[in-house]
N, C-alpha and C. Protein backbone atom coordinates (compact mmCIF):
# COMPACT_ATOMS: atom_id res chain seq x y z
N UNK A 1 238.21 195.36 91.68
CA UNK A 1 238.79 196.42 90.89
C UNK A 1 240.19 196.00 90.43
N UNK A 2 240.85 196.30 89.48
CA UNK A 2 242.31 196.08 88.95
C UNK A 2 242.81 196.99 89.30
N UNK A 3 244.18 196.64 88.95
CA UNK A 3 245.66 197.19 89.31
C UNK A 3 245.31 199.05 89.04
N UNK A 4 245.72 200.36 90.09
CA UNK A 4 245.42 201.30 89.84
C UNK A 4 244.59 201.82 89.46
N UNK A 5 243.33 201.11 89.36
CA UNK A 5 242.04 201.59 89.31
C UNK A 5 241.59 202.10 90.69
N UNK A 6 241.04 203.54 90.65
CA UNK A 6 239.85 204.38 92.40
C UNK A 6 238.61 204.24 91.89
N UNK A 7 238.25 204.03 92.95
CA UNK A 7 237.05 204.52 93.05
C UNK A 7 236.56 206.19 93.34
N UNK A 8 235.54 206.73 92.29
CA UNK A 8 235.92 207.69 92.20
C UNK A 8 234.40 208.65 93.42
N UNK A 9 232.95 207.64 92.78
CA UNK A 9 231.87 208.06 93.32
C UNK A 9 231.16 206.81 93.20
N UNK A 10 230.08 206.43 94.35
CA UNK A 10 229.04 205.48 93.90
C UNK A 10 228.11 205.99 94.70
N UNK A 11 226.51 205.18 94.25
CA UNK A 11 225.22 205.95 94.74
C UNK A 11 224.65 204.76 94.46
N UNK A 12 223.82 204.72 95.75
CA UNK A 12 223.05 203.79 95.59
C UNK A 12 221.14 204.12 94.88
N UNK A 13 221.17 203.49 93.55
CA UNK A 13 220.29 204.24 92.93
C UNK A 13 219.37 203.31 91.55
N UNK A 14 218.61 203.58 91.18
CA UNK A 14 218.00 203.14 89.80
C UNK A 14 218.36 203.19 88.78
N UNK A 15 218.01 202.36 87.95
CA UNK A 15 218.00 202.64 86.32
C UNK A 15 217.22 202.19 85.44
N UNK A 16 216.22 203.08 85.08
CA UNK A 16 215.02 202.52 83.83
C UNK A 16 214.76 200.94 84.07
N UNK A 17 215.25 200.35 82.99
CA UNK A 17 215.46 198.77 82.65
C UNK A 17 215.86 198.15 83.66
N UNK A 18 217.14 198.28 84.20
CA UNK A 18 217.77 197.43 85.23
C UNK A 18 217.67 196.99 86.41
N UNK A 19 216.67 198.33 87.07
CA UNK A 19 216.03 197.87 88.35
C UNK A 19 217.27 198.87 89.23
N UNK A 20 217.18 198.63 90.70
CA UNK A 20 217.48 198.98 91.72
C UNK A 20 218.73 198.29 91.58
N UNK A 21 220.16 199.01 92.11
CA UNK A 21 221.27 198.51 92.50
C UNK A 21 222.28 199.84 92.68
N UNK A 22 223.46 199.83 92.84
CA UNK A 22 224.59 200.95 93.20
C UNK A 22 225.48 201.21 91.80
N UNK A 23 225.46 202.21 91.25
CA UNK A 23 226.34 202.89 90.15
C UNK A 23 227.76 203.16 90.70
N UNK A 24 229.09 202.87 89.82
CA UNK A 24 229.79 203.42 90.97
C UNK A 24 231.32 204.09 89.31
N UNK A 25 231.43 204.88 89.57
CA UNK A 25 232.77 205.40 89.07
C UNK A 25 233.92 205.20 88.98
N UNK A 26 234.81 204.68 88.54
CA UNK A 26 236.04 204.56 89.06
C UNK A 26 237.07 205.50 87.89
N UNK A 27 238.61 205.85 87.96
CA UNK A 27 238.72 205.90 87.13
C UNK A 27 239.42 205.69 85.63
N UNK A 28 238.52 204.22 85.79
CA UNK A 28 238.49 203.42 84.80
C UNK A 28 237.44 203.09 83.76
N UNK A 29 236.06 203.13 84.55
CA UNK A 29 235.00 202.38 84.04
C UNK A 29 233.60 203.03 84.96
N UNK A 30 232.94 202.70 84.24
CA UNK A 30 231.21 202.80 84.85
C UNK A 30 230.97 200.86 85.20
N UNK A 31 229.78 201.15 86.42
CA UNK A 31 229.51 199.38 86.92
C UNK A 31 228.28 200.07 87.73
N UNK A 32 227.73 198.79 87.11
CA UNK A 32 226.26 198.56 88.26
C UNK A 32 226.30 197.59 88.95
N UNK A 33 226.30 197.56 89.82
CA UNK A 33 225.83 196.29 90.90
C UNK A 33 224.79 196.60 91.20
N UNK A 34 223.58 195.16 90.81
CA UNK A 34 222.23 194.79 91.29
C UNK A 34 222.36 194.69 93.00
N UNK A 35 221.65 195.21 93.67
CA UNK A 35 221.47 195.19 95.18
C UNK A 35 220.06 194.33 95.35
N UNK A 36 220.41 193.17 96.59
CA UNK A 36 218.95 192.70 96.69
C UNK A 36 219.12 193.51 99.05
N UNK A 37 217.75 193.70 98.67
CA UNK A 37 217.65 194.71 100.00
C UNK A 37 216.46 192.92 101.06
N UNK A 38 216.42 193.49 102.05
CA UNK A 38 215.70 192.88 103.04
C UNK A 38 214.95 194.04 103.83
N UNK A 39 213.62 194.17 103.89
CA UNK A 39 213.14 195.06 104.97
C UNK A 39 213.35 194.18 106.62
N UNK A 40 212.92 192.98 106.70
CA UNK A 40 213.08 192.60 108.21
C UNK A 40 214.27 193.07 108.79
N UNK A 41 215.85 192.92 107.92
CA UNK A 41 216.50 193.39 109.13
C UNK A 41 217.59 194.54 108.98
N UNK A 42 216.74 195.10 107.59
CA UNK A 42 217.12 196.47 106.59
C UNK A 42 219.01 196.54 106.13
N UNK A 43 218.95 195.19 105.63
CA UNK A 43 219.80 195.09 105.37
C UNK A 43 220.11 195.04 103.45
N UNK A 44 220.79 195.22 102.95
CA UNK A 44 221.26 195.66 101.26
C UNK A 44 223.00 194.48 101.29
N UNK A 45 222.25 194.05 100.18
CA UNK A 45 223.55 193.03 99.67
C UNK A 45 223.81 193.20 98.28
N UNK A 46 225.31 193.37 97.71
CA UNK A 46 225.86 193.58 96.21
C UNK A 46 225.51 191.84 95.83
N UNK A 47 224.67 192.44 94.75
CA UNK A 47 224.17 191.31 93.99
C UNK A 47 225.27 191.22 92.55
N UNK A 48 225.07 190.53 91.64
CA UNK A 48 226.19 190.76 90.15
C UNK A 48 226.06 192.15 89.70
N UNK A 49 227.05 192.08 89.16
CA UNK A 49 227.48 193.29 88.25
C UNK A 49 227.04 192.80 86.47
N UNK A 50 226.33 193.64 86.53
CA UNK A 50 225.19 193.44 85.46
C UNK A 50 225.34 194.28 84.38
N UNK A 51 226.37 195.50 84.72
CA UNK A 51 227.13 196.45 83.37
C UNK A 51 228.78 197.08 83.76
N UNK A 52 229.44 196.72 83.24
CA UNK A 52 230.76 197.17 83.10
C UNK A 52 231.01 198.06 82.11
N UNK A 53 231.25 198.83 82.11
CA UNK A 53 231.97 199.88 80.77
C UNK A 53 233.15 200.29 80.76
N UNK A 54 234.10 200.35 80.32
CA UNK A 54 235.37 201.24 80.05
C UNK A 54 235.01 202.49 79.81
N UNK A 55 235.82 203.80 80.22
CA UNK A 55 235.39 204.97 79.85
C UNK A 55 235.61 205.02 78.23
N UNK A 56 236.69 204.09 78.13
CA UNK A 56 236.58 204.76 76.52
C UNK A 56 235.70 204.69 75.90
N UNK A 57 234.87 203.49 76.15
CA UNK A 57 233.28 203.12 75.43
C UNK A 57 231.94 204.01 75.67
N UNK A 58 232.33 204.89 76.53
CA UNK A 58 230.97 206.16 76.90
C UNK A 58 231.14 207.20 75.59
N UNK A 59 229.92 206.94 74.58
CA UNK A 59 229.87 207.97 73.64
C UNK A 59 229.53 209.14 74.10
N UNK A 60 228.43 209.45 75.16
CA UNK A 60 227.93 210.51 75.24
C UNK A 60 227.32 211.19 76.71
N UNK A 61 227.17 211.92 77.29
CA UNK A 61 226.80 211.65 78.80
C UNK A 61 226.00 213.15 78.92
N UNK A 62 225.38 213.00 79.17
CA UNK A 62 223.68 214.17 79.91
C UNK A 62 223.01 213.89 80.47
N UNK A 63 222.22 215.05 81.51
CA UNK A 63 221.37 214.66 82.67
C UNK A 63 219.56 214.88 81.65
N UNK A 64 218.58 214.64 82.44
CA UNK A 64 217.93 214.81 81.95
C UNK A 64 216.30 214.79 82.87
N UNK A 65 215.22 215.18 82.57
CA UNK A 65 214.44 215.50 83.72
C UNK A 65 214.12 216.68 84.58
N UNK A 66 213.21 217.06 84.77
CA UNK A 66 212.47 218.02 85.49
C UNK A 66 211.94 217.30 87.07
N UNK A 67 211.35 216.44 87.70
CA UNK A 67 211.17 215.98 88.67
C UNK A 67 211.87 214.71 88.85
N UNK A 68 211.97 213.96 87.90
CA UNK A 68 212.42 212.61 88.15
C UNK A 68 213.66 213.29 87.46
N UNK A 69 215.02 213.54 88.01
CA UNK A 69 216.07 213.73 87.39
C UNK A 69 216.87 212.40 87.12
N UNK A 70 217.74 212.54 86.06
CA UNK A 70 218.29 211.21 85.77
C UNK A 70 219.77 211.54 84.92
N UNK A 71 221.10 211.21 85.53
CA UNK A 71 222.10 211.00 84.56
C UNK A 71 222.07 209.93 83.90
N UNK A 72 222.11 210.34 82.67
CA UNK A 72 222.34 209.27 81.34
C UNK A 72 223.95 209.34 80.17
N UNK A 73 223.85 207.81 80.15
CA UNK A 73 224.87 207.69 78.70
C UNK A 73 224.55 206.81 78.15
N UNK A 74 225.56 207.00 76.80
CA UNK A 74 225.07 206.08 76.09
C UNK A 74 226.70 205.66 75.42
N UNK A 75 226.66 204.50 75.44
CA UNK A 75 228.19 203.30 75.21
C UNK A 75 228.25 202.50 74.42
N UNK A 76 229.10 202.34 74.07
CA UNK A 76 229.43 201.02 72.73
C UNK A 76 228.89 199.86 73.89
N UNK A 77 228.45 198.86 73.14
CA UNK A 77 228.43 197.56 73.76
C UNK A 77 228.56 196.30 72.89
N UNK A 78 228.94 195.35 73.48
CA UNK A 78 228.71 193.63 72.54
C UNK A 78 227.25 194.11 71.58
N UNK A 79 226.09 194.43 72.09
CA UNK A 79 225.04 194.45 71.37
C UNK A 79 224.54 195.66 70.68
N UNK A 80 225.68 196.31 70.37
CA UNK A 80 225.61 197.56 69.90
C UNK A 80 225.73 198.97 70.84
N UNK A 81 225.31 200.18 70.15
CA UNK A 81 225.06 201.58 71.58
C UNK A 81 223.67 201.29 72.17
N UNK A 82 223.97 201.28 73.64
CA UNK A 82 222.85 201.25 74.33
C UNK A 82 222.92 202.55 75.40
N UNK A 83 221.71 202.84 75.44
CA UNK A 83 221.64 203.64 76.79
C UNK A 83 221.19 203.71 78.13
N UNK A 84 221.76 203.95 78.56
CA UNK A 84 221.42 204.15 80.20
C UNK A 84 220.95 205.09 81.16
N UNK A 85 220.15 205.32 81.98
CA UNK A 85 219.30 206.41 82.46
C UNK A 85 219.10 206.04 84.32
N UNK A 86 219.98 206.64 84.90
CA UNK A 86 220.08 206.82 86.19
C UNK A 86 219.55 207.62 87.23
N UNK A 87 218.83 206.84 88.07
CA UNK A 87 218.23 208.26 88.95
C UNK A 87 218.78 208.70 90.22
N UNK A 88 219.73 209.33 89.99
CA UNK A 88 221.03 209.66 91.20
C UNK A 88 220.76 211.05 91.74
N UNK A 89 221.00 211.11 93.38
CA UNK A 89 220.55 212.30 93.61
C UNK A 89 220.81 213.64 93.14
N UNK A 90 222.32 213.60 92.50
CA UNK A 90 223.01 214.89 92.17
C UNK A 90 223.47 214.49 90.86
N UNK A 91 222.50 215.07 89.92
CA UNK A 91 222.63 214.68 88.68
C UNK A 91 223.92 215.61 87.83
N UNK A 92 223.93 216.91 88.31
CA UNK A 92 224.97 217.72 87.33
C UNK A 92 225.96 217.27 87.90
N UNK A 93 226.70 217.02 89.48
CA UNK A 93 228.06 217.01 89.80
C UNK A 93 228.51 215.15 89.01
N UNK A 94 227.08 214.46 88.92
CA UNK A 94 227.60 213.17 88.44
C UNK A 94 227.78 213.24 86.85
N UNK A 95 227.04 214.11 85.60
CA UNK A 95 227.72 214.35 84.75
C UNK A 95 228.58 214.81 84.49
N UNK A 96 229.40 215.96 85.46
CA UNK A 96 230.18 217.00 85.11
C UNK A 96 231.51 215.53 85.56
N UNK A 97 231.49 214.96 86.83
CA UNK A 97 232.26 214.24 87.20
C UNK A 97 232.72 212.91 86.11
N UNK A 98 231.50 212.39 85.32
CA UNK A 98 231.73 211.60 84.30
C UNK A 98 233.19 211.69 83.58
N UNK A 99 232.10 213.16 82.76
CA UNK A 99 233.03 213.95 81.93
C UNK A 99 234.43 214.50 81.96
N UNK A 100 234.86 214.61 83.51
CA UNK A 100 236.07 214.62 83.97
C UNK A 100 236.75 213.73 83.93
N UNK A 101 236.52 212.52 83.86
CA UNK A 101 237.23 210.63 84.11
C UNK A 101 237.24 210.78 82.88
N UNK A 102 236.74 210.91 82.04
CA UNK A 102 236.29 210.47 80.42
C UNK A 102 237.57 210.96 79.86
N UNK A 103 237.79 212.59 80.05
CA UNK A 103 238.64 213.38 79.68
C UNK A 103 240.19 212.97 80.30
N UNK A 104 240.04 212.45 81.19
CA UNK A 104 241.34 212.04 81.94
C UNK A 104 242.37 210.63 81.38
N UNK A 105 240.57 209.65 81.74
CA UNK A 105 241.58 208.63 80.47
C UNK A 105 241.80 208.70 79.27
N UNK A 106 241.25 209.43 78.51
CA UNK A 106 241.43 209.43 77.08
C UNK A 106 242.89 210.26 77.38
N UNK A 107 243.52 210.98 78.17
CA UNK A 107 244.90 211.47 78.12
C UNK A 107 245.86 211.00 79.13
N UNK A 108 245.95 209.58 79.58
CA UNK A 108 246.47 209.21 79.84
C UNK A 108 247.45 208.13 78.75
């Protein structure tokens, strides 16, 4: 993490495309870290960080789902807006919480 950057929330959780790894908040940025797990001795290791975002780059952020719930956004990237679709246990406090960082750095 850099200079004055928190950590704000992380969950260890899914995403569509990306597979299994930990989402985590700070407030600075959105990051995934790929997790590779072991059942023999149930152990979980931070694999690369496979998405970085700046908050300023989050265009848009909503939950979405009836059984399979999922927070989603969608961000500027090198390869254009892409989106992202998370399956985290507490989907409203992690949008509402987004949306709070979002709002914070943009007024700092």
């Amino acid at each position: 993490m850099e200079k004055g950057e928190n950590k704000i929330k992380q969950e260890d959780c899914g995403e569509d495309n990306l597979g299994a790894g930990i989402l985590t908040l700070t407030n600075k940025r959105l990051a995934f870290d790929k997790t590779n797990a072991r059942i023999m001795d149930f152990s979980k290791h931070f694999g690369d960080t496979i998405l970085d975002i700046k908050l300023d780059d989050v265009i848009k952020v909503w939950k979405e789902g009836l059984l399979m719930k999922k927070v989603c956004f969608t961000a500027k990237t090198n390869e254009g807006e892409q989106t992202y679709k998370f399956g985290v246990f507490n989907t409203k406090d992690w949008t509402k919480t987004i949306e709070k960082q979002i709002a914070e750095y943009k007024n700092q």
